[in-house]
PDB file of N, CA and C in Angstrom:
ATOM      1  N   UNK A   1      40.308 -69.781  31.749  1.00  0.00           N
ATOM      2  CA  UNK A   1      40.480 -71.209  31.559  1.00  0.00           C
ATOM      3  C   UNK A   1      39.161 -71.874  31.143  1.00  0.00           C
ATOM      4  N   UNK A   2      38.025 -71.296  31.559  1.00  0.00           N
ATOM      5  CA  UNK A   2      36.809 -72.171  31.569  1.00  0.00           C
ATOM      6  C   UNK A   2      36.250 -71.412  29.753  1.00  0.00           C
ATOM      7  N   UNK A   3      36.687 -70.288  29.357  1.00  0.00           N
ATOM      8  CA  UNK A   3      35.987 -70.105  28.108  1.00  0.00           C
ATOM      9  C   UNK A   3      36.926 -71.142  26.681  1.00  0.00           C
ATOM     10  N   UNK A   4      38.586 -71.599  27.547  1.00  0.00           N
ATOM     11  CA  UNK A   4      39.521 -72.415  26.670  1.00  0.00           C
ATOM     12  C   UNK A   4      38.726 -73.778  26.384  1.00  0.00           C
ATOM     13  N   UNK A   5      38.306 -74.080  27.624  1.00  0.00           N
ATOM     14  CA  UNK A   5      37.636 -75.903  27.690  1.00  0.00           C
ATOM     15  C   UNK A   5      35.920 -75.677  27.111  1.00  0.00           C
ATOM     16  N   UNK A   6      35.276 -74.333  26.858  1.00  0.00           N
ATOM     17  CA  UNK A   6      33.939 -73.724  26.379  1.00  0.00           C
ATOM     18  C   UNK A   6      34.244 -74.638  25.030  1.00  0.00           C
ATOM     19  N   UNK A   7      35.373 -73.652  24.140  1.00  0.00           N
ATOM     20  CA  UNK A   7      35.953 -73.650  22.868  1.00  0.00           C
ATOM     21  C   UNK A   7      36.283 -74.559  22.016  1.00  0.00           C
ATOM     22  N   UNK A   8      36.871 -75.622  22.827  1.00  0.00           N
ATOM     23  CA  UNK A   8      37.340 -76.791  22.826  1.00  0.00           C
ATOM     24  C   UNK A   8      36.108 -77.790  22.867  1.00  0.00           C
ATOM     25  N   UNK A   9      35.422 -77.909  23.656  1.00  0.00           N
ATOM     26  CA  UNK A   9      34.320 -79.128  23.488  1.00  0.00           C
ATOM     27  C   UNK A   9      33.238 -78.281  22.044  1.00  0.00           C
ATOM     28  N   UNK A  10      33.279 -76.999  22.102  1.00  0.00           N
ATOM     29  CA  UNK A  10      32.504 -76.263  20.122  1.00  0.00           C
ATOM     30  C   UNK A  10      33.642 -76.848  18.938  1.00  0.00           C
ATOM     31  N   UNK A  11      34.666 -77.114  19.321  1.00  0.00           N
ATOM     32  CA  UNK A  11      35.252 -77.572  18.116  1.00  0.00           C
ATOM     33  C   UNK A  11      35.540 -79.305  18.409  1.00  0.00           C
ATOM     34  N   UNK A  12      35.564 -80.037  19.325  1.00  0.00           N
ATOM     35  CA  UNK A  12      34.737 -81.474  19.087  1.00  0.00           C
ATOM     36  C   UNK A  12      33.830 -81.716  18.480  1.00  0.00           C
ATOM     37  N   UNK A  13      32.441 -80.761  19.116  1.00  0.00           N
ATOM     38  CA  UNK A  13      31.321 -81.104  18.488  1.00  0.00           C
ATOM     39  C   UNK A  13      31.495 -80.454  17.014  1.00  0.00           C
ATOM     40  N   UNK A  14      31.976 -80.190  16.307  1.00  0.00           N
ATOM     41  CA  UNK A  14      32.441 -80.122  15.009  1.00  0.00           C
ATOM     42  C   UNK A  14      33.212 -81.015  13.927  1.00  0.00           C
ATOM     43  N   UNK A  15      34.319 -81.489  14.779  1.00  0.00           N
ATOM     44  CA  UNK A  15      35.780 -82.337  14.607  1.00  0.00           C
ATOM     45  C   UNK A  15      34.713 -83.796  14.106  1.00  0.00           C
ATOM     46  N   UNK A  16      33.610 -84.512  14.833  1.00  0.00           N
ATOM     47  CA  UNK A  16      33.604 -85.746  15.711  1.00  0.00           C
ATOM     48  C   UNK A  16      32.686 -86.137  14.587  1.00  0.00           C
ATOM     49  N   UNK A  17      31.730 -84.967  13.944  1.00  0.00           N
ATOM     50  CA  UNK A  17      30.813 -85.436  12.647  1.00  0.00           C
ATOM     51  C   UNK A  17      31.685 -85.325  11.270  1.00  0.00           C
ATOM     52  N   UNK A  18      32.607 -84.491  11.680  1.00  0.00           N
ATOM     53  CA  UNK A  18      33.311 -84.358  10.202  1.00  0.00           C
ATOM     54  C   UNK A  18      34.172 -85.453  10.242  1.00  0.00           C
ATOM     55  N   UNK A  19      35.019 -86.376  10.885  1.00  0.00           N
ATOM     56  CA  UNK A  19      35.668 -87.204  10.925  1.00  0.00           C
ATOM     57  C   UNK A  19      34.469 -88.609  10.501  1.00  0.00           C
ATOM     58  N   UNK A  20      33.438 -88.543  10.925  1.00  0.00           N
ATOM     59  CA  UNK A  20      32.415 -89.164  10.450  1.00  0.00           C
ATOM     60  C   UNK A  20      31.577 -89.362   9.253  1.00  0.00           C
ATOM     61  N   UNK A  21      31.656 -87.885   8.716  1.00  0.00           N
ATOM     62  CA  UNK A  21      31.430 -87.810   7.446  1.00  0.00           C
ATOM     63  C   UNK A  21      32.862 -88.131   6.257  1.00  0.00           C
ATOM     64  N   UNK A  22      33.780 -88.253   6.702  1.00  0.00           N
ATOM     65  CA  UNK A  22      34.983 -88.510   6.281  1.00  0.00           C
ATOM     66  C   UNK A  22      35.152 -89.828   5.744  1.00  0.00           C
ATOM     67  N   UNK A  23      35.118 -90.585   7.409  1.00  0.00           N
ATOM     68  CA  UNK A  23      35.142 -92.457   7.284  1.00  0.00           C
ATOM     69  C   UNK A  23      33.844 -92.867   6.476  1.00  0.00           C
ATOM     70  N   UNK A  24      32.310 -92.179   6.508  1.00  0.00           N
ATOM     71  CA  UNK A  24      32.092 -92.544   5.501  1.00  0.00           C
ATOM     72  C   UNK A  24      32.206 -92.561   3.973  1.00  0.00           C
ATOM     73  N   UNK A  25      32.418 -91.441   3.723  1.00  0.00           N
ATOM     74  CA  UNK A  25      32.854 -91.272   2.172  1.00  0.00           C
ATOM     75  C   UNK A  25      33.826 -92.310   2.235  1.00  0.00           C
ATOM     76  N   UNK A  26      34.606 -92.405   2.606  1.00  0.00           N
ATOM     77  CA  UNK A  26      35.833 -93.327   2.216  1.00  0.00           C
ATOM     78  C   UNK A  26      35.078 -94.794   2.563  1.00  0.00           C
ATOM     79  N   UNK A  27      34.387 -95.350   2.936  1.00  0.00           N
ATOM     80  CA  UNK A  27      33.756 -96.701   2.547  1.00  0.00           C
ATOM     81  C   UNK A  27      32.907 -96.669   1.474  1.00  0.00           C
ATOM     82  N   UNK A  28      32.188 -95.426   1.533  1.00  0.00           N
ATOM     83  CA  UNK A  28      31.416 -95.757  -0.116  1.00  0.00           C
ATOM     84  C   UNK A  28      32.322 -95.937  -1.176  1.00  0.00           C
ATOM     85  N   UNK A  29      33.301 -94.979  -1.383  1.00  0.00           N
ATOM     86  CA  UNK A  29      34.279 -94.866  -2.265  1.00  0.00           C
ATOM     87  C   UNK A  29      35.323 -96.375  -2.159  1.00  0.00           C
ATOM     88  N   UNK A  30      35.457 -97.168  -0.871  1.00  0.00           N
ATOM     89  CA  UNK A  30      35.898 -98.156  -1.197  1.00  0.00           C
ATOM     90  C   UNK A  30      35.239 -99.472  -1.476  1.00  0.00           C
ATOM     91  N   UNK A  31      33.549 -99.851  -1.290  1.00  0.00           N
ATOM     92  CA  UNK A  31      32.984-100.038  -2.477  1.00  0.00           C
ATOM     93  C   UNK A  31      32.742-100.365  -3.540  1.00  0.00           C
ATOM     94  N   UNK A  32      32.759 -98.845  -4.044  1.00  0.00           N
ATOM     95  CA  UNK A  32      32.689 -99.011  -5.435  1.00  0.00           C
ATOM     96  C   UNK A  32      33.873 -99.316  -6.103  1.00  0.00           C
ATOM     97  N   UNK A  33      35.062 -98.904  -5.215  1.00  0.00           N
ATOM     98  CA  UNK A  33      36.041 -99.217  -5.864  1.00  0.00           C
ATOM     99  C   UNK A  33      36.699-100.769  -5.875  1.00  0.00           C
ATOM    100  N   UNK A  34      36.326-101.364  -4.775  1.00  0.00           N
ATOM    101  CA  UNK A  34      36.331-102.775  -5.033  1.00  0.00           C
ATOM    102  C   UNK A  34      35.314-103.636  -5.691  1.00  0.00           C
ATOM    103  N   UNK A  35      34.282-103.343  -6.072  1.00  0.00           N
ATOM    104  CA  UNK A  35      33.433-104.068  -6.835  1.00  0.00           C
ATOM    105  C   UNK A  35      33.899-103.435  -8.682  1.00  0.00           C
ATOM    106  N   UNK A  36      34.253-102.433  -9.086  1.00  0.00           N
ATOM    107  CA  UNK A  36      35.228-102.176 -10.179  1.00  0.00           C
ATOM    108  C   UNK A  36      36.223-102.921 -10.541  1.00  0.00           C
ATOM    109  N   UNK A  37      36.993-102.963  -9.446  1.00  0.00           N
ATOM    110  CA  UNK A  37      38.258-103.583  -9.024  1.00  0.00           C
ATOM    111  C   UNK A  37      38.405-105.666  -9.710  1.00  0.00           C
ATOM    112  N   UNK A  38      37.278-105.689  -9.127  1.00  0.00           N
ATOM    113  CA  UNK A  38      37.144-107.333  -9.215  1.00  0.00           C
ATOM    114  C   UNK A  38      37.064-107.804 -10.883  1.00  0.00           C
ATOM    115  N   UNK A  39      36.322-107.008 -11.426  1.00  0.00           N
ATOM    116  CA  UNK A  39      36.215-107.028 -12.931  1.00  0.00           C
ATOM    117  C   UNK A  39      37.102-107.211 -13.191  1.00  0.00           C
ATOM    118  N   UNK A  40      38.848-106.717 -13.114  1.00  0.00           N
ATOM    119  CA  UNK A  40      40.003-107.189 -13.757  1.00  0.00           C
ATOM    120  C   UNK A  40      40.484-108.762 -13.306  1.00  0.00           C
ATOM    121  N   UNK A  41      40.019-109.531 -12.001  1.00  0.00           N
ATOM    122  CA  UNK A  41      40.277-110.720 -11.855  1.00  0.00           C
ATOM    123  C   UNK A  41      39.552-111.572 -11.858  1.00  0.00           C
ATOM    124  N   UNK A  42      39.675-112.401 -12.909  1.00  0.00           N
ATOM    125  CA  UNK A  42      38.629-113.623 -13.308  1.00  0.00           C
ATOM    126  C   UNK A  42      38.588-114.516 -12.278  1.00  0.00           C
ATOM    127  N   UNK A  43      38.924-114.793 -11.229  1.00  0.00           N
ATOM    128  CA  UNK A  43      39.023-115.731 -10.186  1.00  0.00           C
ATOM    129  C   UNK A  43      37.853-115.244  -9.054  1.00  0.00           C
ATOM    130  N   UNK A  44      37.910-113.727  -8.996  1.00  0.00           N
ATOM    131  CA  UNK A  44      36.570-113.449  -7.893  1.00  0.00           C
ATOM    132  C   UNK A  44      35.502-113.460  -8.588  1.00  0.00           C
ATOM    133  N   UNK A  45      34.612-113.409  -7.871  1.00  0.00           N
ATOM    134  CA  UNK A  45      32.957-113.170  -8.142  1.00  0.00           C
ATOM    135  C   UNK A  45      32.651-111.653  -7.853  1.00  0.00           C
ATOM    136  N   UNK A  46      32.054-110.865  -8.635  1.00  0.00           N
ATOM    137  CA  UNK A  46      31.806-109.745  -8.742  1.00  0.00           C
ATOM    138  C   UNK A  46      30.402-109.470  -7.716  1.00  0.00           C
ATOM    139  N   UNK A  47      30.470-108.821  -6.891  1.00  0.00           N
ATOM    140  CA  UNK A  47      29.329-108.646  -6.055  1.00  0.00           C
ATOM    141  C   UNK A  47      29.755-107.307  -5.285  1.00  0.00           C
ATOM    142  N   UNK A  48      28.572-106.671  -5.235  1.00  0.00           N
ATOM    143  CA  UNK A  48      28.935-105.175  -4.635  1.00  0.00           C
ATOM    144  C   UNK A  48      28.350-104.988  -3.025  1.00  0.00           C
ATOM    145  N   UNK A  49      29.117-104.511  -2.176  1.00  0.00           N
ATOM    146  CA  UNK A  49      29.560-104.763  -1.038  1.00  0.00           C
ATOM    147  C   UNK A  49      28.221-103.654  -0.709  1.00  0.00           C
ATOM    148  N   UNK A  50      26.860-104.114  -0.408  1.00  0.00           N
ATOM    149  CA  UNK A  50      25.777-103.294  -0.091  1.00  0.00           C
ATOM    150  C   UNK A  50      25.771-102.594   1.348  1.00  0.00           C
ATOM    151  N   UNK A  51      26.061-103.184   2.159  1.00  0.00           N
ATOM    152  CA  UNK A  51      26.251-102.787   3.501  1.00  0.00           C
ATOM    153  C   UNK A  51      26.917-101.758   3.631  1.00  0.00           C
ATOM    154  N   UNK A  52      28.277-101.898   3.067  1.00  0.00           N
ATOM    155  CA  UNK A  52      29.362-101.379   3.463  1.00  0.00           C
ATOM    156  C   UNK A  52      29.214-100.064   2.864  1.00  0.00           C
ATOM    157  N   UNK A  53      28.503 -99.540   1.326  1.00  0.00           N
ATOM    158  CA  UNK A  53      28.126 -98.705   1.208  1.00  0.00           C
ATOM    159  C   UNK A  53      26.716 -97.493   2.067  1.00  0.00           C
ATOM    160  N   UNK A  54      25.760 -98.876   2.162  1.00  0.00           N
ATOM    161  CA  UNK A  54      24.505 -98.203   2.863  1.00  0.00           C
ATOM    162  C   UNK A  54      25.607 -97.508   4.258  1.00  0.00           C
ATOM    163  N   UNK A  55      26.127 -98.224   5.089  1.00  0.00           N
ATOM    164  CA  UNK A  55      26.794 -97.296   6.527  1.00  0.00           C
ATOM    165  C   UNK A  55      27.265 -96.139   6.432  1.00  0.00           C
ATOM    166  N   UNK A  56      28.019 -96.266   5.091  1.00  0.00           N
ATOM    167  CA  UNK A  56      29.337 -94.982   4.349  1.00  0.00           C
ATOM    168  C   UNK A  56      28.143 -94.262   4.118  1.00  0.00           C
ATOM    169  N   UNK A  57      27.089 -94.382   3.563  1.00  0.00           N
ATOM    170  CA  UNK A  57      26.104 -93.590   3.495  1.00  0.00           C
ATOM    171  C   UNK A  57      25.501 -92.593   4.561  1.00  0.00           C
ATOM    172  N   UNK A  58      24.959 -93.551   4.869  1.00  0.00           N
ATOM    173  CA  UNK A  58      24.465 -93.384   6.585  1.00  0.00           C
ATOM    174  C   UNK A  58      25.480 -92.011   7.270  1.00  0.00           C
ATOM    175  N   UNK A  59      26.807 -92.590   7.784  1.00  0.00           N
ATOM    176  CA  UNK A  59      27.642 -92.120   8.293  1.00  0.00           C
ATOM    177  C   UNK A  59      27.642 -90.361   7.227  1.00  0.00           C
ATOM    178  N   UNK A  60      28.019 -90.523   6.095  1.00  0.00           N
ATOM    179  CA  UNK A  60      28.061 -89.609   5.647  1.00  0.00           C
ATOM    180  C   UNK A  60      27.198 -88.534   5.794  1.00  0.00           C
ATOM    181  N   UNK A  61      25.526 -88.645   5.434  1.00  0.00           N
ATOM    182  CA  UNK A  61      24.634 -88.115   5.414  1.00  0.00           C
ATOM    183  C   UNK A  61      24.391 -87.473   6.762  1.00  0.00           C
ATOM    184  N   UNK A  62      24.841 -88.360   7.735  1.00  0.00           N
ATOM    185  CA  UNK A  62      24.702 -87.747   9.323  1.00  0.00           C
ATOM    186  C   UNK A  62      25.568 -86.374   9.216  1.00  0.00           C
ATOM    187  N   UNK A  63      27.097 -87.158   9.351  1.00  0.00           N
ATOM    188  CA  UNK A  63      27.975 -85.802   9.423  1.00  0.00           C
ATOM    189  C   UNK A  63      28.023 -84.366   8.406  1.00  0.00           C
ATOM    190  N   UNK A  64      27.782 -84.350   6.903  1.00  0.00           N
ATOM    191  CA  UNK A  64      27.060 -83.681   6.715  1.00  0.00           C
ATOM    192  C   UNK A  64      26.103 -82.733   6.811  1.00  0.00           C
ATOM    193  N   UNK A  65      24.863 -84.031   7.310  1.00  0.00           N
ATOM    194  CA  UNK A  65      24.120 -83.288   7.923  1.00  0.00           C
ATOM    195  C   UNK A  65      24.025 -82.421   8.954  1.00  0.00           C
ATOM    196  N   UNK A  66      24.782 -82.685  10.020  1.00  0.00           N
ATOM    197  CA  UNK A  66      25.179 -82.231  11.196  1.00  0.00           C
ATOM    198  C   UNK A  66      25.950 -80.734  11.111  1.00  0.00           C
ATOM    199  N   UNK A  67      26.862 -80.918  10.318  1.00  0.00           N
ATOM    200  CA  UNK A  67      27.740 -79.737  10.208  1.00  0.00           C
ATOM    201  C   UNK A  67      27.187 -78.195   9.257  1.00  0.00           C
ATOM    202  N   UNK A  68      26.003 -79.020   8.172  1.00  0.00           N
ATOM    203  CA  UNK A  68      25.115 -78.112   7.479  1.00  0.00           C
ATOM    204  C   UNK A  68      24.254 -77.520   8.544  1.00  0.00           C
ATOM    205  N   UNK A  69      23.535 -78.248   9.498  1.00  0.00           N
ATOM    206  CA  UNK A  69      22.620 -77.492   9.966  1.00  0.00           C
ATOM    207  C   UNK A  69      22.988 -76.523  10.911  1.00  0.00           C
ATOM    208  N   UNK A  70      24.645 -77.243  11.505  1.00  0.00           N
ATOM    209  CA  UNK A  70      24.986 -76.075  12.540  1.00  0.00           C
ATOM    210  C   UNK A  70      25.299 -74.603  11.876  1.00  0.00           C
ATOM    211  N   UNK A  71      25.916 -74.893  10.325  1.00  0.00           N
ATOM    212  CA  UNK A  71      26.377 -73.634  10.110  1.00  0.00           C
ATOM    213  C   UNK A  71      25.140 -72.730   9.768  1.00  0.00           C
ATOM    214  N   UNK A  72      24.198 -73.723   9.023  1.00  0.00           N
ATOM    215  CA  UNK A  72      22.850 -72.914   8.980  1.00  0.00           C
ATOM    216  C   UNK A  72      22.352 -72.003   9.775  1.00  0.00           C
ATOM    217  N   UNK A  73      22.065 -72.824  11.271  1.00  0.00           N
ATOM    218  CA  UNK A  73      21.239 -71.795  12.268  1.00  0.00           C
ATOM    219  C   UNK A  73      22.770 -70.963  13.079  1.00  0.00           C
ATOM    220  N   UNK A  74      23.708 -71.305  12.612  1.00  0.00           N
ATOM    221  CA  UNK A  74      24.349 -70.152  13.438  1.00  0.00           C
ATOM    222  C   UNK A  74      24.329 -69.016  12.582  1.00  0.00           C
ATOM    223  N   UNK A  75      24.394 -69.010  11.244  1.00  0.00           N
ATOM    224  CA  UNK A  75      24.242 -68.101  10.679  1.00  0.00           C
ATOM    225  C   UNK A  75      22.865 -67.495   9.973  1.00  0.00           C
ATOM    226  N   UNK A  76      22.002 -67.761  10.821  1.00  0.00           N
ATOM    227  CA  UNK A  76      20.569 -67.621  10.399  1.00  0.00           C
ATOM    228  C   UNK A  76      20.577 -66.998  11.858  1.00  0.00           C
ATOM    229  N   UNK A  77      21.315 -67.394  13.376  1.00  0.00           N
ATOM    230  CA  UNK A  77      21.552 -66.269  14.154  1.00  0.00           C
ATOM    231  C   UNK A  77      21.737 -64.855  13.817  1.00  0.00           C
ATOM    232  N   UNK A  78      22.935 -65.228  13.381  1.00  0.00           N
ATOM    233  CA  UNK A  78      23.819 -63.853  13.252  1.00  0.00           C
ATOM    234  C   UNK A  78      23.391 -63.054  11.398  1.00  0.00           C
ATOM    235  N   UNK A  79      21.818 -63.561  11.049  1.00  0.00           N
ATOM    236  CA  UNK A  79      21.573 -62.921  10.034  1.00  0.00           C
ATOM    237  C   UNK A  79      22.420 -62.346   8.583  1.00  0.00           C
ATOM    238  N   UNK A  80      23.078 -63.616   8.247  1.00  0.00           N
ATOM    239  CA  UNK A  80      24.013 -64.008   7.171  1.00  0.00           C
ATOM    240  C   UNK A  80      23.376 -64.695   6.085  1.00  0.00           C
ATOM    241  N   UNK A  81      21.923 -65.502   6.688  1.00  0.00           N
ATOM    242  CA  UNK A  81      21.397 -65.728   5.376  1.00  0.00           C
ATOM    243  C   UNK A  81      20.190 -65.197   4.537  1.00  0.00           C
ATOM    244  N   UNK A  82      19.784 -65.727   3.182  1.00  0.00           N
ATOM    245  CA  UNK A  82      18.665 -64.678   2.088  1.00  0.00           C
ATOM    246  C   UNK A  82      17.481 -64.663   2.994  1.00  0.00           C
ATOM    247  N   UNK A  83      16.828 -63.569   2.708  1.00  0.00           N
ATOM    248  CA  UNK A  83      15.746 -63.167   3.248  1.00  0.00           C
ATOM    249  C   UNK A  83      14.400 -64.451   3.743  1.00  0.00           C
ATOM    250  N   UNK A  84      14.471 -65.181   2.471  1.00  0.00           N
ATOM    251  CA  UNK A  84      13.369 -66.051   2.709  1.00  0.00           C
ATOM    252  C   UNK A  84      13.779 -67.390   3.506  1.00  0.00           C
ATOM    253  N   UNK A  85      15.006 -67.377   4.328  1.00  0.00           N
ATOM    254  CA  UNK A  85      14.944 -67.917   5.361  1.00  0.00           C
ATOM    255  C   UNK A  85      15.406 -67.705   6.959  1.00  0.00           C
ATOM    256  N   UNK A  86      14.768 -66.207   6.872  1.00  0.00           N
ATOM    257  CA  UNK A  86      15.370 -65.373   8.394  1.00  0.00           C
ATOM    258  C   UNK A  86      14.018 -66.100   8.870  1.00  0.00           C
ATOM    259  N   UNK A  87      14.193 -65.562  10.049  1.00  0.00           N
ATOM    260  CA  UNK A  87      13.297 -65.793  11.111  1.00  0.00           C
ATOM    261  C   UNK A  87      11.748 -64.890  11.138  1.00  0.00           C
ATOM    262  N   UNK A  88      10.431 -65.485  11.066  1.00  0.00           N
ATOM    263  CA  UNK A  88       9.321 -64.629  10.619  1.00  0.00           C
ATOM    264  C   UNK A  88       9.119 -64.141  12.160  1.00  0.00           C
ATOM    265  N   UNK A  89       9.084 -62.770  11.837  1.00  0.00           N
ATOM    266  CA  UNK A  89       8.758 -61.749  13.096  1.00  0.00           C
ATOM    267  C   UNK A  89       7.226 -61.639  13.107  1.00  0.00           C
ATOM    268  N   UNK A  90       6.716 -62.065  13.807  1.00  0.00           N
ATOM    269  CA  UNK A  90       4.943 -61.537  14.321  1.00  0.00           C
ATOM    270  C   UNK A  90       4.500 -59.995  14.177  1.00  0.00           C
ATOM    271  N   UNK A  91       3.578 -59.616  13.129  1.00  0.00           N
ATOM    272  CA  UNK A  91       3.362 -58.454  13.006  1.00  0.00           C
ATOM    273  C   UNK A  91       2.096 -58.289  13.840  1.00  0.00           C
ATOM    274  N   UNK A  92       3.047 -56.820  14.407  1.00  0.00           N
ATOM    275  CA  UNK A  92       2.325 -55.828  15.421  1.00  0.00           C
ATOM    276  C   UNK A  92       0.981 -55.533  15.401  1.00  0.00           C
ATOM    277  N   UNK A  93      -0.348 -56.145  16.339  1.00  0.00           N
ATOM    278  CA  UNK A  93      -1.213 -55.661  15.807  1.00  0.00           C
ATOM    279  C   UNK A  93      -1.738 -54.718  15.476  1.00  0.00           C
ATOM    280  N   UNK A  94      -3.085 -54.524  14.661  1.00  0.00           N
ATOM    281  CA  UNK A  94      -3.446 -53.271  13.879  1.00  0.00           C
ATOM    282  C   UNK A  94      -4.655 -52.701  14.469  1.00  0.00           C
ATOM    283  N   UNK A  95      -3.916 -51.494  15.249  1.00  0.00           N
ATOM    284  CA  UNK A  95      -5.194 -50.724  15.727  1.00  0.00           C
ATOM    285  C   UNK A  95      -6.246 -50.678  14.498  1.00  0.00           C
ATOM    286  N   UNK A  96      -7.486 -50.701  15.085  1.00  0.00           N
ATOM    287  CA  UNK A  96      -8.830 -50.481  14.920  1.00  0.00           C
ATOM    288  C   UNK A  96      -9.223 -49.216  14.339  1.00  0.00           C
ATOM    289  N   UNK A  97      -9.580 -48.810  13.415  1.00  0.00           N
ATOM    290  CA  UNK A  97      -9.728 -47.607  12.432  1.00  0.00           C
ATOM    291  C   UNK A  97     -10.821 -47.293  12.899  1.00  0.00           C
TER     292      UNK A  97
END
């Protein structure tokens, strides 16, 4: 029971940035798509919704970020990635000739 509820809070902490990186894309993307949008009606004023993108940003770049770095070092654990970014091993010193 206790490795089910282990499992479960590793796939929250997964679920909780990607749902984050999600809601943001979808504000940048709505945005731009309402400042596009306005161009067809001569009655609004065209102005692009800065905030609302910078957060979608924000938000995005976090979850992203979050989910890149986990897969990174788990698989920089389990030695899945190119050479020039394993882990530098300390070489053995060199007896004295």
């Amino acid at each position: 029971m206790k490795q089910v509820f282990i499992r479960f809070i590793a796939v929250l902490l997964l679920v909780i940035p990607g749902l984050g990186a999600t809601y943001g894309f979808l504000l940048m993307k709505d945005a731009v798509f309402h400042y596009f949008s306005s161009f067809g009606d001569d009655t609004s004023i065209h102005s692009f919704e800065w905030w609302r993108f910078i957060f979608g940003m924000l938000l995005f770049l976090i979850g992203v970020g979050f989910i890149g770095g986990w897969t990174f070092f788990r698989d920089r654990k389990r030695n899945y990635v190119a050479p020039k970014f394993r882990k530098k091993r300390p070489r053995p010193p060199r007896p004295d000739a």
